[in-house]
Structures are given as structure tokens and as C-alpha cells.
PDB file of N, CA and C in Angstrom:
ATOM      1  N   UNK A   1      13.887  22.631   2.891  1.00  0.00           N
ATOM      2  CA  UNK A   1      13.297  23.160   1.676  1.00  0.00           C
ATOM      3  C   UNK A   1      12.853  22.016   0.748  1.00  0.00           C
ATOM      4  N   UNK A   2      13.712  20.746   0.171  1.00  0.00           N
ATOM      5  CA  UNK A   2      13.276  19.767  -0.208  1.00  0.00           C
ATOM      6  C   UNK A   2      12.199  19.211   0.336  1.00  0.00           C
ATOM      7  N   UNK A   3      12.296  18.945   1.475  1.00  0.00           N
ATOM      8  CA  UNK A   3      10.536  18.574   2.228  1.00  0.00           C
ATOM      9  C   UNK A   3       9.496  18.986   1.882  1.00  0.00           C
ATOM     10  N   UNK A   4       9.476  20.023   2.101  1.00  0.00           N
ATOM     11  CA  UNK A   4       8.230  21.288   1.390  1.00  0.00           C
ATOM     12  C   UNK A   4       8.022  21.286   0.256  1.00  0.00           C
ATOM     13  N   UNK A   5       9.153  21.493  -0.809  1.00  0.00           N
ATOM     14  CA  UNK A   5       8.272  20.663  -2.558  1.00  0.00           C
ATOM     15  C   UNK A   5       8.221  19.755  -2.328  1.00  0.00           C
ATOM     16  N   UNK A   6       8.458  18.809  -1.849  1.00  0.00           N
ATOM     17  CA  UNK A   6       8.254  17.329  -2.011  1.00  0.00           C
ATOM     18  C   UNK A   6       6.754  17.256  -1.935  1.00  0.00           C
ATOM     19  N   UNK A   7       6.287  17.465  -0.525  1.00  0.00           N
ATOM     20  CA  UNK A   7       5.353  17.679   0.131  1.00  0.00           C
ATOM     21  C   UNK A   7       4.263  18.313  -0.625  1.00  0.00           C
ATOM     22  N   UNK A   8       4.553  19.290  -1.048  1.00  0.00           N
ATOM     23  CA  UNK A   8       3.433  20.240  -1.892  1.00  0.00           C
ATOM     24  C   UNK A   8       3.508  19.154  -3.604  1.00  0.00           C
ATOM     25  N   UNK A   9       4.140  18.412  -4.105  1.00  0.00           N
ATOM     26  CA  UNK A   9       4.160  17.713  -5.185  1.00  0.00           C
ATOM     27  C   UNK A   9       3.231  16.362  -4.938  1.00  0.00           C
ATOM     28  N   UNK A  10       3.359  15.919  -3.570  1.00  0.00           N
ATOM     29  CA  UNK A  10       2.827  14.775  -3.227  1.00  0.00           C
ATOM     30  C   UNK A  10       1.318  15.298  -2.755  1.00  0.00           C
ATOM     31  N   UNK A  11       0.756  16.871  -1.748  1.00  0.00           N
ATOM     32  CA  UNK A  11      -0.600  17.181  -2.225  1.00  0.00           C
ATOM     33  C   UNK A  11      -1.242  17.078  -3.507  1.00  0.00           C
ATOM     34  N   UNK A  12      -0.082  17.964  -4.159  1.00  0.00           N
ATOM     35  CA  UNK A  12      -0.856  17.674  -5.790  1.00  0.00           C
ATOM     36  C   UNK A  12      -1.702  16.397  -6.155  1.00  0.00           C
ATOM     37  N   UNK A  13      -0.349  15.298  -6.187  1.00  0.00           N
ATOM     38  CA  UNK A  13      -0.310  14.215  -6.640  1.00  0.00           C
ATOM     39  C   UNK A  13      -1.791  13.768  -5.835  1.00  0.00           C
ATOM     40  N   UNK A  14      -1.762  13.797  -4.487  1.00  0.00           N
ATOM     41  CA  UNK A  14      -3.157  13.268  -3.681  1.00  0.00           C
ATOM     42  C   UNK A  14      -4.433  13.595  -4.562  1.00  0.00           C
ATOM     43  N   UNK A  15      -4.408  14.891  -4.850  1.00  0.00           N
ATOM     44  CA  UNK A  15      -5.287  15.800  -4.737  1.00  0.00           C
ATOM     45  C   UNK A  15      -5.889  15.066  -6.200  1.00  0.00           C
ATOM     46  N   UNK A  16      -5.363  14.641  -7.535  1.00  0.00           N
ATOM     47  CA  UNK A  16      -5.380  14.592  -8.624  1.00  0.00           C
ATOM     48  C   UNK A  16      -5.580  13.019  -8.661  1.00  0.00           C
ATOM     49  N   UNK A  17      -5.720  12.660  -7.548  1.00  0.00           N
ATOM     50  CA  UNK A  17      -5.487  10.795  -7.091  1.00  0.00           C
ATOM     51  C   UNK A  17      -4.215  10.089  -8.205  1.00  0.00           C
ATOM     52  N   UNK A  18      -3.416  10.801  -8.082  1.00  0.00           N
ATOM     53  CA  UNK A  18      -1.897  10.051  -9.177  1.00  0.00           C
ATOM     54  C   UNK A  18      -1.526   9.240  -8.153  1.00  0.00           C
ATOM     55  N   UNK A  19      -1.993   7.945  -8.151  1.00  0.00           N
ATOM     56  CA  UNK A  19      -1.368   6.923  -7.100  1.00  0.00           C
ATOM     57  C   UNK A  19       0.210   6.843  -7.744  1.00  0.00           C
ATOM     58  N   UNK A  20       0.024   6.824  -8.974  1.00  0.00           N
ATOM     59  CA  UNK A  20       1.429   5.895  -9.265  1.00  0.00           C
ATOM     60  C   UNK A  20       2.586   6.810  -8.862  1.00  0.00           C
ATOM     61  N   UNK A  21       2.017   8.280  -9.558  1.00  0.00           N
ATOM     62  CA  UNK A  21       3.607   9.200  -9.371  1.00  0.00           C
ATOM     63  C   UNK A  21       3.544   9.069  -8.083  1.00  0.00           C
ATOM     64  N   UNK A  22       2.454   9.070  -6.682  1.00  0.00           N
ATOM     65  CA  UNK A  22       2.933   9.399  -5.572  1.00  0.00           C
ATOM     66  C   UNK A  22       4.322   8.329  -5.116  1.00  0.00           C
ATOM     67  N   UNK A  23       4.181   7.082  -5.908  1.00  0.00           N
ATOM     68  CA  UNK A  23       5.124   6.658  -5.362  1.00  0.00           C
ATOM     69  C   UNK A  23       6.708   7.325  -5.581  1.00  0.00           C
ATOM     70  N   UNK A  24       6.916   7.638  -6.466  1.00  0.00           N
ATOM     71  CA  UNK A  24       8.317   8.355  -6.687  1.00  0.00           C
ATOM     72  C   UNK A  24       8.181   9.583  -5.904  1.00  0.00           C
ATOM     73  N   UNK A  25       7.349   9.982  -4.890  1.00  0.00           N
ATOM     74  CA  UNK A  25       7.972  11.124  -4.228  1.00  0.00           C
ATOM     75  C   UNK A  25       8.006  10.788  -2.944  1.00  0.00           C
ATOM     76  N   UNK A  26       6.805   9.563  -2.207  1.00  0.00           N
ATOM     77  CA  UNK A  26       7.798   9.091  -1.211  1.00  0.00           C
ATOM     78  C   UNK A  26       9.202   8.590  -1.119  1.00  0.00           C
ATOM     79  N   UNK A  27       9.386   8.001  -2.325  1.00  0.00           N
ATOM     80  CA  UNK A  27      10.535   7.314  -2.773  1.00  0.00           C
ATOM     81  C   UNK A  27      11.375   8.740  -2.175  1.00  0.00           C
ATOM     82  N   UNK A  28      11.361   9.788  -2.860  1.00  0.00           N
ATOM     83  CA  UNK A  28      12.330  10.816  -2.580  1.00  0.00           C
ATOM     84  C   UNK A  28      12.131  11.817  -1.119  1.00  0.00           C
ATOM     85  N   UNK A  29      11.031  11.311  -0.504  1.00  0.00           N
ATOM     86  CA  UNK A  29      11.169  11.794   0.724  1.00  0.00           C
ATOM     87  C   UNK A  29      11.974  10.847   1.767  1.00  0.00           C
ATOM     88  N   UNK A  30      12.210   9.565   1.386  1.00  0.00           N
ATOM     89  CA  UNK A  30      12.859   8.972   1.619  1.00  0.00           C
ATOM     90  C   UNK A  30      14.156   8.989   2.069  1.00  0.00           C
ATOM     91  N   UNK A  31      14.092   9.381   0.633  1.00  0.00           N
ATOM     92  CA  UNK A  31      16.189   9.508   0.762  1.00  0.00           C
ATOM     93  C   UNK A  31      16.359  10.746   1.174  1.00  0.00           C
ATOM     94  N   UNK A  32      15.260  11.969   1.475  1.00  0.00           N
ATOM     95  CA  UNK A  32      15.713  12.880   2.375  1.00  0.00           C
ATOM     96  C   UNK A  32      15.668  12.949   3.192  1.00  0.00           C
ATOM     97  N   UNK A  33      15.281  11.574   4.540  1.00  0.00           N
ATOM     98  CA  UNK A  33      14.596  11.468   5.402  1.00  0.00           C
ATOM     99  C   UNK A  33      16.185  11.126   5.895  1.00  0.00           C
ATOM    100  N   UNK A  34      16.511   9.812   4.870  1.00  0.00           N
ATOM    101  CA  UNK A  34      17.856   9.056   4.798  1.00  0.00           C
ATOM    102  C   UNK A  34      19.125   9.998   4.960  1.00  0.00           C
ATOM    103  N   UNK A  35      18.940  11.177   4.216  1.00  0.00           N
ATOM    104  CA  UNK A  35      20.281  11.541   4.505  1.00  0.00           C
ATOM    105  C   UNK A  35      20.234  12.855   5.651  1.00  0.00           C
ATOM    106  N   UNK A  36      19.275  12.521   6.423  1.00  0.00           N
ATOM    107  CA  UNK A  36      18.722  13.537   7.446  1.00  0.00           C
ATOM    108  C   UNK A  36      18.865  12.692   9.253  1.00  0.00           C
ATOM    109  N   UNK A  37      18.958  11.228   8.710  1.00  0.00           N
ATOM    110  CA  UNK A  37      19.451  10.385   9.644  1.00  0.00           C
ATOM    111  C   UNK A  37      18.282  10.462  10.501  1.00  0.00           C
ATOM    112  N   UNK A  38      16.816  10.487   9.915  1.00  0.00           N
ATOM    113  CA  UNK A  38      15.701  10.372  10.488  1.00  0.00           C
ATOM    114  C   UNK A  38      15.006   8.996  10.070  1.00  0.00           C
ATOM    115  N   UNK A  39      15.696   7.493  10.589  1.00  0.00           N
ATOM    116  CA  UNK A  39      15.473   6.774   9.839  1.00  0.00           C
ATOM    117  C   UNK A  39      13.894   5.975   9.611  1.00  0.00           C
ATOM    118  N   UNK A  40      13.044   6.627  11.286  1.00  0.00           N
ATOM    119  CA  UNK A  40      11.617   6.152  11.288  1.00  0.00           C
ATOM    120  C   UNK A  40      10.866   6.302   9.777  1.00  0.00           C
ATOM    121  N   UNK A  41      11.323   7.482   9.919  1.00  0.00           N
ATOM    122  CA  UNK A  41      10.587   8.684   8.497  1.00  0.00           C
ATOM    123  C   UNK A  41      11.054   8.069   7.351  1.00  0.00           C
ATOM    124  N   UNK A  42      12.523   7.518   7.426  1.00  0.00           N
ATOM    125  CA  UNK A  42      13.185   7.293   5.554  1.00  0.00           C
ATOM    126  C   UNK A  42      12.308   5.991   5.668  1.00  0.00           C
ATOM    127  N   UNK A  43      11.965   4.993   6.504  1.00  0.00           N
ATOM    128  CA  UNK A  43      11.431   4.131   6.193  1.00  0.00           C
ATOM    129  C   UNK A  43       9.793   3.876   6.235  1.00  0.00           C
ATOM    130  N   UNK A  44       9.399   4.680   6.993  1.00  0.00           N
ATOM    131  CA  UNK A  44       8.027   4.969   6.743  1.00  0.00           C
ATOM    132  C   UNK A  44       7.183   5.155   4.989  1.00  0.00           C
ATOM    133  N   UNK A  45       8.478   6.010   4.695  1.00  0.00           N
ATOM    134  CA  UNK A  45       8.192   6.531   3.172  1.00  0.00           C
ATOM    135  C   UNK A  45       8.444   5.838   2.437  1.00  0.00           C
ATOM    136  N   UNK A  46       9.886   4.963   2.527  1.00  0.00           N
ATOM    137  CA  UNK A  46      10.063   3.878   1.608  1.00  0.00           C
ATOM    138  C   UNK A  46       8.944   2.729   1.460  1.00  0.00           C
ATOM    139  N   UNK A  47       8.502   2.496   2.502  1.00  0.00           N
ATOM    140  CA  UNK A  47       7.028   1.273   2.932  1.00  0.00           C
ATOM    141  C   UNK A  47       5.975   2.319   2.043  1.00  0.00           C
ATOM    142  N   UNK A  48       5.620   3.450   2.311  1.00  0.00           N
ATOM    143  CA  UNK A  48       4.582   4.174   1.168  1.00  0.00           C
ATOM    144  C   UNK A  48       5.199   3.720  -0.227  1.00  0.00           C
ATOM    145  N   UNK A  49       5.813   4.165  -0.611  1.00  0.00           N
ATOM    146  CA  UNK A  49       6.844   4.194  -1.817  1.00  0.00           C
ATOM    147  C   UNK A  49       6.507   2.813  -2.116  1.00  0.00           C
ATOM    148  N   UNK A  50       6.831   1.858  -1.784  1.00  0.00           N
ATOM    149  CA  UNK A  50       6.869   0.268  -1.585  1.00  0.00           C
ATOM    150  C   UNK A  50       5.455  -0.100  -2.002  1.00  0.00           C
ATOM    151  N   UNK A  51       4.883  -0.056  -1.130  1.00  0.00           N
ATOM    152  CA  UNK A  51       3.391  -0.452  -1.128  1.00  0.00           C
ATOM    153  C   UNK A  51       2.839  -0.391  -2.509  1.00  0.00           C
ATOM    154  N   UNK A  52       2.715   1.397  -2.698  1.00  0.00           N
ATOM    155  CA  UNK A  52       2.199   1.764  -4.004  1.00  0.00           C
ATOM    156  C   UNK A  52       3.044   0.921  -5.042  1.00  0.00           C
ATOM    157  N   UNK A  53       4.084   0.661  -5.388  1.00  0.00           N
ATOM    158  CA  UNK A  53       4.724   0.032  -6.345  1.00  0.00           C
ATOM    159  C   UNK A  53       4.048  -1.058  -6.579  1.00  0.00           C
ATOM    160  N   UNK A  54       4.079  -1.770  -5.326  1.00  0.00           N
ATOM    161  CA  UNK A  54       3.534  -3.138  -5.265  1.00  0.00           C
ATOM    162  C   UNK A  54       2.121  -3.550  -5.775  1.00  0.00           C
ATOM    163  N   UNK A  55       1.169  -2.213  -5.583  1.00  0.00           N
ATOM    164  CA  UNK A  55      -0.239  -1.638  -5.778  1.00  0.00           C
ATOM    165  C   UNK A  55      -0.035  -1.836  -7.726  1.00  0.00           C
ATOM    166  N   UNK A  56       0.773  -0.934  -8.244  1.00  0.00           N
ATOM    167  CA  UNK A  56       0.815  -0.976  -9.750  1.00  0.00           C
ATOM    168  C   UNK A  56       1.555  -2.171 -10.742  1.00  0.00           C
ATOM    169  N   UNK A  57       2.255  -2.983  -9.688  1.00  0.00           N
ATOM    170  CA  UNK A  57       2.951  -3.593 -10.057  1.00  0.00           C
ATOM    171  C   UNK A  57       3.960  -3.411 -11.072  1.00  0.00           C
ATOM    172  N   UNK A  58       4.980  -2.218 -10.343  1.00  0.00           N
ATOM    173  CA  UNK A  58       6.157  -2.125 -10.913  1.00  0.00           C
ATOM    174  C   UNK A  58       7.045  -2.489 -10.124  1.00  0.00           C
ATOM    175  N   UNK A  59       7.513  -4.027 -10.690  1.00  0.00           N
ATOM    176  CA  UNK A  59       8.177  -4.861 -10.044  1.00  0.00           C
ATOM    177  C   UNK A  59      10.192  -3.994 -10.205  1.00  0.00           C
ATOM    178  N   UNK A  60      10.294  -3.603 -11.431  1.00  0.00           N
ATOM    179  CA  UNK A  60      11.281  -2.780 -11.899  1.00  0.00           C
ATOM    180  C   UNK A  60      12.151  -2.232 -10.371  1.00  0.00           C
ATOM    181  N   UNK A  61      10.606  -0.868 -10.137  1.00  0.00           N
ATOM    182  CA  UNK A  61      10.932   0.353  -9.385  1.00  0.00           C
ATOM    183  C   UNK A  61      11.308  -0.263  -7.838  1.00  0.00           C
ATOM    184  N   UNK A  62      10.785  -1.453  -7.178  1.00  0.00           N
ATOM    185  CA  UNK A  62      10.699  -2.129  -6.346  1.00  0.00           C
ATOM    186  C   UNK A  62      11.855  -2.355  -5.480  1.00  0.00           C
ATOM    187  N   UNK A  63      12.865  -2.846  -6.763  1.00  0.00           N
ATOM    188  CA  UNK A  63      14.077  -2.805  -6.598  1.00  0.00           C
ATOM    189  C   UNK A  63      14.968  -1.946  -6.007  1.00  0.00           C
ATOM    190  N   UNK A  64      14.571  -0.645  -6.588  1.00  0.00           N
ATOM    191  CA  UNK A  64      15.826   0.597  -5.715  1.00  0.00           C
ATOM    192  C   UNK A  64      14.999   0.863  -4.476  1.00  0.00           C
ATOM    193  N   UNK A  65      13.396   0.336  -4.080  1.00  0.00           N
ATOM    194  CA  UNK A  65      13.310   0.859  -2.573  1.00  0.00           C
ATOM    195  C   UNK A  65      14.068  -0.122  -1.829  1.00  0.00           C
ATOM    196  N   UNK A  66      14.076  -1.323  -2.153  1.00  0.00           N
ATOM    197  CA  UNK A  66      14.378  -2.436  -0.964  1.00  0.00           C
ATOM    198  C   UNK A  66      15.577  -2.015  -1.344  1.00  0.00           C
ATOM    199  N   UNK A  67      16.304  -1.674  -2.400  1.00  0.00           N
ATOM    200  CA  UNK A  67      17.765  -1.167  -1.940  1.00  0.00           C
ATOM    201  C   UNK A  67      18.155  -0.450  -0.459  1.00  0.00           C
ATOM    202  N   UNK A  68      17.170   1.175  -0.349  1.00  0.00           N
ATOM    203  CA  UNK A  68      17.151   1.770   0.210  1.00  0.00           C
ATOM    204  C   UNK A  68      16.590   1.214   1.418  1.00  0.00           C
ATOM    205  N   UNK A  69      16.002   0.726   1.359  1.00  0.00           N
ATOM    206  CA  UNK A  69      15.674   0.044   2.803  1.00  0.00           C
ATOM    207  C   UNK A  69      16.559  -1.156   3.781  1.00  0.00           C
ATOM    208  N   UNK A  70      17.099  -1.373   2.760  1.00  0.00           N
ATOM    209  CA  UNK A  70      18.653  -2.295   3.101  1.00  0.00           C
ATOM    210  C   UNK A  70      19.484  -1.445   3.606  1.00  0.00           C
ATOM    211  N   UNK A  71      19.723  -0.214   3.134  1.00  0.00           N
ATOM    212  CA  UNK A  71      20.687   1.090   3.449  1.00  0.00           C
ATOM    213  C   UNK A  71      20.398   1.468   4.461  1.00  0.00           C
ATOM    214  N   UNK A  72      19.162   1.469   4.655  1.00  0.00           N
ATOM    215  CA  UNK A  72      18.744   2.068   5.914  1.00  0.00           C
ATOM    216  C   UNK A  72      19.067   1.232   7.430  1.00  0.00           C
ATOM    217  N   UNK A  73      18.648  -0.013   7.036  1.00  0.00           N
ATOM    218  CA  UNK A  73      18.753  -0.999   8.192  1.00  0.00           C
ATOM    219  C   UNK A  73      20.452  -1.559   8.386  1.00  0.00           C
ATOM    220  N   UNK A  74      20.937  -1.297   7.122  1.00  0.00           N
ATOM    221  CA  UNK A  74      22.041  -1.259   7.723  1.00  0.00           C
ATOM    222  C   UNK A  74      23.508   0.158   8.549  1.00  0.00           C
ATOM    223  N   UNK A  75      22.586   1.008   8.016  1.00  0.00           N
ATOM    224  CA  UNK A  75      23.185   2.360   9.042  1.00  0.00           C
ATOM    225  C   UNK A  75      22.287   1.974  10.438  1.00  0.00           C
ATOM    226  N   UNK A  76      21.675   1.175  10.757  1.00  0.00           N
ATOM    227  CA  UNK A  76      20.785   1.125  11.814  1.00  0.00           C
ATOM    228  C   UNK A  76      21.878  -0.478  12.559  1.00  0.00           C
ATOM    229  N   UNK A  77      22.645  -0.898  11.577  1.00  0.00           N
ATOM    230  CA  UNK A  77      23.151  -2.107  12.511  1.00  0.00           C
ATOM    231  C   UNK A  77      22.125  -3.492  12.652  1.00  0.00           C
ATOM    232  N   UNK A  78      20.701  -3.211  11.942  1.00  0.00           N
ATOM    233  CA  UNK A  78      19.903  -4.454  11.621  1.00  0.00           C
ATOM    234  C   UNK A  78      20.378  -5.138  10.863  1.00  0.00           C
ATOM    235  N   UNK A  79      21.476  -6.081  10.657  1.00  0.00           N
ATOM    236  CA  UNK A  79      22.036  -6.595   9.768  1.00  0.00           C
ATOM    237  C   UNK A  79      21.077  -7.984   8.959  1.00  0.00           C
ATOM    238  N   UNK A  80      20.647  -8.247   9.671  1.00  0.00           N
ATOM    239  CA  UNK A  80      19.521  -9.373   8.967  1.00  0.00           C
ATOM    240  C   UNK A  80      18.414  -8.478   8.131  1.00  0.00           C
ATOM    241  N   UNK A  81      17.688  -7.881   8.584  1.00  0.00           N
ATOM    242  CA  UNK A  81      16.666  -6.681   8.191  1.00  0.00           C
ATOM    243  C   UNK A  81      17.632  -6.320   6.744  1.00  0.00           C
ATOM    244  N   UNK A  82      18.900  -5.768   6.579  1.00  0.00           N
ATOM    245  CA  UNK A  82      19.334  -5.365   5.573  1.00  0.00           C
ATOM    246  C   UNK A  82      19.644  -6.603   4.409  1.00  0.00           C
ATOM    247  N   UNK A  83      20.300  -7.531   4.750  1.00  0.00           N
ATOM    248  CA  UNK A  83      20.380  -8.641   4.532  1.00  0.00           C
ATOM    249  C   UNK A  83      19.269  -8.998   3.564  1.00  0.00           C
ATOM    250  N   UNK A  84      17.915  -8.832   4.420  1.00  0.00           N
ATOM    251  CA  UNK A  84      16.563  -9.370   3.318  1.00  0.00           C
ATOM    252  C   UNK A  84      16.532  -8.643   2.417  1.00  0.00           C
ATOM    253  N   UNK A  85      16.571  -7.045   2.551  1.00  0.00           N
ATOM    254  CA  UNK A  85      16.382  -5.979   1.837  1.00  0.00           C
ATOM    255  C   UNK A  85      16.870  -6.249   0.608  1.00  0.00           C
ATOM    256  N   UNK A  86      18.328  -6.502   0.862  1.00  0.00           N
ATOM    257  CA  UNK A  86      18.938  -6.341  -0.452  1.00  0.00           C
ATOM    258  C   UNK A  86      19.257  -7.336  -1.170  1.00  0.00           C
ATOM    259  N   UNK A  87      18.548  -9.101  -0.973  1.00  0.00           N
ATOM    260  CA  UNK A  87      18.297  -9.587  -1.297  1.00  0.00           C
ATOM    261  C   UNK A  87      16.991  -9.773  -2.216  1.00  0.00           C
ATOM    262  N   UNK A  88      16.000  -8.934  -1.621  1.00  0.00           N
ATOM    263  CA  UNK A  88      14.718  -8.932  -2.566  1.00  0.00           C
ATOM    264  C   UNK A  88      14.775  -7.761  -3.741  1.00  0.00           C
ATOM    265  N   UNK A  89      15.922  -6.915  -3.391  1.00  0.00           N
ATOM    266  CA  UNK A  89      16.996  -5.763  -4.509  1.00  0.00           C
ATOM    267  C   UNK A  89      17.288  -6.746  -5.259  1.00  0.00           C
ATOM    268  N   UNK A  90      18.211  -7.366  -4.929  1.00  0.00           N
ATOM    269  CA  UNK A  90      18.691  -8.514  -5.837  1.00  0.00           C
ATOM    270  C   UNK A  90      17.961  -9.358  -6.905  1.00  0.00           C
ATOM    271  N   UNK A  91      16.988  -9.626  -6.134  1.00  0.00           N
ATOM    272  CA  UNK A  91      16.029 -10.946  -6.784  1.00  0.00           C
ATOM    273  C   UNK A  91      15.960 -10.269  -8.058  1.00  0.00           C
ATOM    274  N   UNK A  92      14.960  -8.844  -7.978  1.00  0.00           N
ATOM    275  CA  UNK A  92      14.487  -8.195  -8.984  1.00  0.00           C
ATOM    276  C   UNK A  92      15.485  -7.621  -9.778  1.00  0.00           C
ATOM    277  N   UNK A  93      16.895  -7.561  -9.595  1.00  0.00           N
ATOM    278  CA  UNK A  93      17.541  -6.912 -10.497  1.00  0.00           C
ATOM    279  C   UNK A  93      17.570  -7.486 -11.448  1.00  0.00           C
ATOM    280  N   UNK A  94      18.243  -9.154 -10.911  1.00  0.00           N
ATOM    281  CA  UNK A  94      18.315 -10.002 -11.821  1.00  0.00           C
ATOM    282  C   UNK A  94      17.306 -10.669 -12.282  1.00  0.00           C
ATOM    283  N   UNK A  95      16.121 -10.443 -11.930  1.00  0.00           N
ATOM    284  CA  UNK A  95      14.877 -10.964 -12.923  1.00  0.00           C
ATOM    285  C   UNK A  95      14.819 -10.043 -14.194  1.00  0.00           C
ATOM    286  N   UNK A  96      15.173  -8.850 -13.729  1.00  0.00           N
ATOM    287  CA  UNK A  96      14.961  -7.525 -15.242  1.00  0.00           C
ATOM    288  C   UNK A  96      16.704  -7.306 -15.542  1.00  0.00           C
ATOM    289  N   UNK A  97      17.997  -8.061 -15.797  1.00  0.00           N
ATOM    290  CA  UNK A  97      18.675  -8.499 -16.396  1.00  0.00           C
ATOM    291  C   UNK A  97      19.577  -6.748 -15.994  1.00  0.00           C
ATOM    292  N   UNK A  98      19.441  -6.038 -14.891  1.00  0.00           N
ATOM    293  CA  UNK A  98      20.076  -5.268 -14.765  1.00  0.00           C
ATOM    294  C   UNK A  98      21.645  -5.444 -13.873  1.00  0.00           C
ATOM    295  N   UNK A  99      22.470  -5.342 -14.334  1.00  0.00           N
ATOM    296  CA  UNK A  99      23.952  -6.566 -14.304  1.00  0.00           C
ATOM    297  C   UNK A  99      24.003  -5.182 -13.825  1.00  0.00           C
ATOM    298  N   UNK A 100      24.352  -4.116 -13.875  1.00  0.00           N
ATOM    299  CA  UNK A 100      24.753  -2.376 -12.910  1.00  0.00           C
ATOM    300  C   UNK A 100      24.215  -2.729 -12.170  1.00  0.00           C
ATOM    301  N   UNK A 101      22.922  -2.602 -11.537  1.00  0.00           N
ATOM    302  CA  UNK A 101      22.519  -2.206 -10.082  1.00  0.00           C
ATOM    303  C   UNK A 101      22.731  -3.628  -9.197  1.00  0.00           C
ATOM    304  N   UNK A 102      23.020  -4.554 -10.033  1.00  0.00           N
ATOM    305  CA  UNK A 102      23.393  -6.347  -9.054  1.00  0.00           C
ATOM    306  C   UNK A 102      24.643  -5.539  -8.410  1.00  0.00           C
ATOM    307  N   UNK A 103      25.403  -5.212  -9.060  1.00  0.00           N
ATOM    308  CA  UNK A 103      27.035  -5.197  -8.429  1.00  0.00           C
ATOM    309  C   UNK A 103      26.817  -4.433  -7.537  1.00  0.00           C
ATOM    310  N   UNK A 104      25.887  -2.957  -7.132  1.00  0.00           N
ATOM    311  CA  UNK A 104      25.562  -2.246  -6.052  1.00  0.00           C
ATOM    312  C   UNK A 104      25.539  -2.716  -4.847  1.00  0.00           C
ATOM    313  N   UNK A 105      24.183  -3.550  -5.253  1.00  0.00           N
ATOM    314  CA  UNK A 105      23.547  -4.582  -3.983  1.00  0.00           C
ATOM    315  C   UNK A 105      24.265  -5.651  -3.437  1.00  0.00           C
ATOM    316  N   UNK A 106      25.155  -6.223  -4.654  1.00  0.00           N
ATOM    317  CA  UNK A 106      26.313  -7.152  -4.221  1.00  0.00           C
ATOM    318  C   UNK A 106      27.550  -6.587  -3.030  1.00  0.00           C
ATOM    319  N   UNK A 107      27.823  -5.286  -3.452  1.00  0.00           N
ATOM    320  CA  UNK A 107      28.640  -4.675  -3.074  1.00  0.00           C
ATOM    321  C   UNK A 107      28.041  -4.220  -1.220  1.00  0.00           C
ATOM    322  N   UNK A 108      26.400  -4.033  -1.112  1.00  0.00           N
ATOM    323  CA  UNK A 108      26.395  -3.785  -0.270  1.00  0.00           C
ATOM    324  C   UNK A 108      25.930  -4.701   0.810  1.00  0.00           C
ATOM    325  N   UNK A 109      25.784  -5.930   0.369  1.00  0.00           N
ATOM    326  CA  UNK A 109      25.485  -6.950   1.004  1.00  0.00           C
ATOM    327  C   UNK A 109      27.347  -7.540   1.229  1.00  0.00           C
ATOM    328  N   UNK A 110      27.992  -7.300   0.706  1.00  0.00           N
ATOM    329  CA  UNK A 110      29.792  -7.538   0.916  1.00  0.00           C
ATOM    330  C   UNK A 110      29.910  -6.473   2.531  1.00  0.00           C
ATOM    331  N   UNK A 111      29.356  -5.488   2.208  1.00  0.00           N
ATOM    332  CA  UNK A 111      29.570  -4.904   3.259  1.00  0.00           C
ATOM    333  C   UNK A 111      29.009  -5.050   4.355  1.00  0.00           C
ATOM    334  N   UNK A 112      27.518  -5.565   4.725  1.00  0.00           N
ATOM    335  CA  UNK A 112      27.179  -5.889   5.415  1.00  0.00           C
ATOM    336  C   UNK A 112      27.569  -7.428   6.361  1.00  0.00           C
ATOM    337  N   UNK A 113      28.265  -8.528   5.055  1.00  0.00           N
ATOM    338  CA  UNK A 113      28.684  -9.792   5.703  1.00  0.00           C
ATOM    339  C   UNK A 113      30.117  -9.250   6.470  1.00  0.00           C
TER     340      UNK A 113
END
């Protein structure tokens, strides 16, 4: 059911050319892709999600995909792949002085070493 609004939010979004919001709904097809353990798909969307960010340059939002894409590669056992992820999480947290979401990424790069 989440798929399907998602989906019908992200026609909209096409339809109306909202590049920017589309990124927050791959973003969230993402993490339903993620907790669906369909990880081609969670990361397919996160790379949409990604891209477009990168497109508007919201360096901010950037941050919680490569989170998620760290998450991903590491339920996948890519431990280097996650490794980068949540290092380029990192970079940007601490470029925008967000000391909460460092300890996340810290925490999940602890888990990954």
C-alpha cells in the first residue's frame, strides 16, 4: 500500500516536473524497499534520491541517503561499500555541525568495523 502512494505522489511530482520533492519520495521508496529486504530497489531509489539531491545541491539531505545506503550495503555484508557510505554521511554531518546524526553514523560504522 505504501508503494502505491508513494508511487502515485512521485507521478504527480513527474507530472508537475517537482524535481526537488521527487527526491524525498525516492528517498522513501527507499526505505520501503529497505525494510522489504529488496535491496536492488532500496538502492536503485536511494541513487534517484541521491542524484537529484546532488542535481539541487542539497548537500544537508545527502547525508541521510548515504546513511541509508551504508545500511543497505551493510545488511548486504559489503563492508567496504558501507564503510564509504557512511563516511560521506559523516563528512556532511560534520560539515553542517549536526553532532546527533555523527553519533548514528559513528555508531554504525562501530558496527560495521
Amino acid at each position: 500500500m505504501a508503494v502505491s502512494h508513494y508511487n502515485q505522489a512521485l507521478a504527480l511530482k513527474i507530472e508537475f516536473n517537482d524535481r526537488y520533492s521527487q527526491a524525498s519520495t525516492y528517498h522513501q521508496l527507499g526505505m520501503v524497499a529497505q525494510e522489504q529486504r529488496e535491496w536492488a530497489t532500496a538502492v536503485s531509489h536511494y541513487n534517484q534520491a541521491l542524484a537529484l539531491k546532488i542535481e539541487f545541491n542539497d548537500r544537508y539531505s545527502q547525508a541521510s541517503t548515504y546513511h541509508q545506503l551504508g545500511m543497505v550495503a551493510q545488511e548486504q555484508r559489503e563492508w567496504a561499500t558501507a564503510v564509504s557510505h557512511y563516511n560521506q554521511a559523516l563528512a556532511l554531518f560534520i560539515e553542517f555541525n549536526d553532532r546527533y546524526s555523527q553519533a548514528s553514523t559513528y555508531h554504525q560504522l562501530g558496527n560495521v568495523a
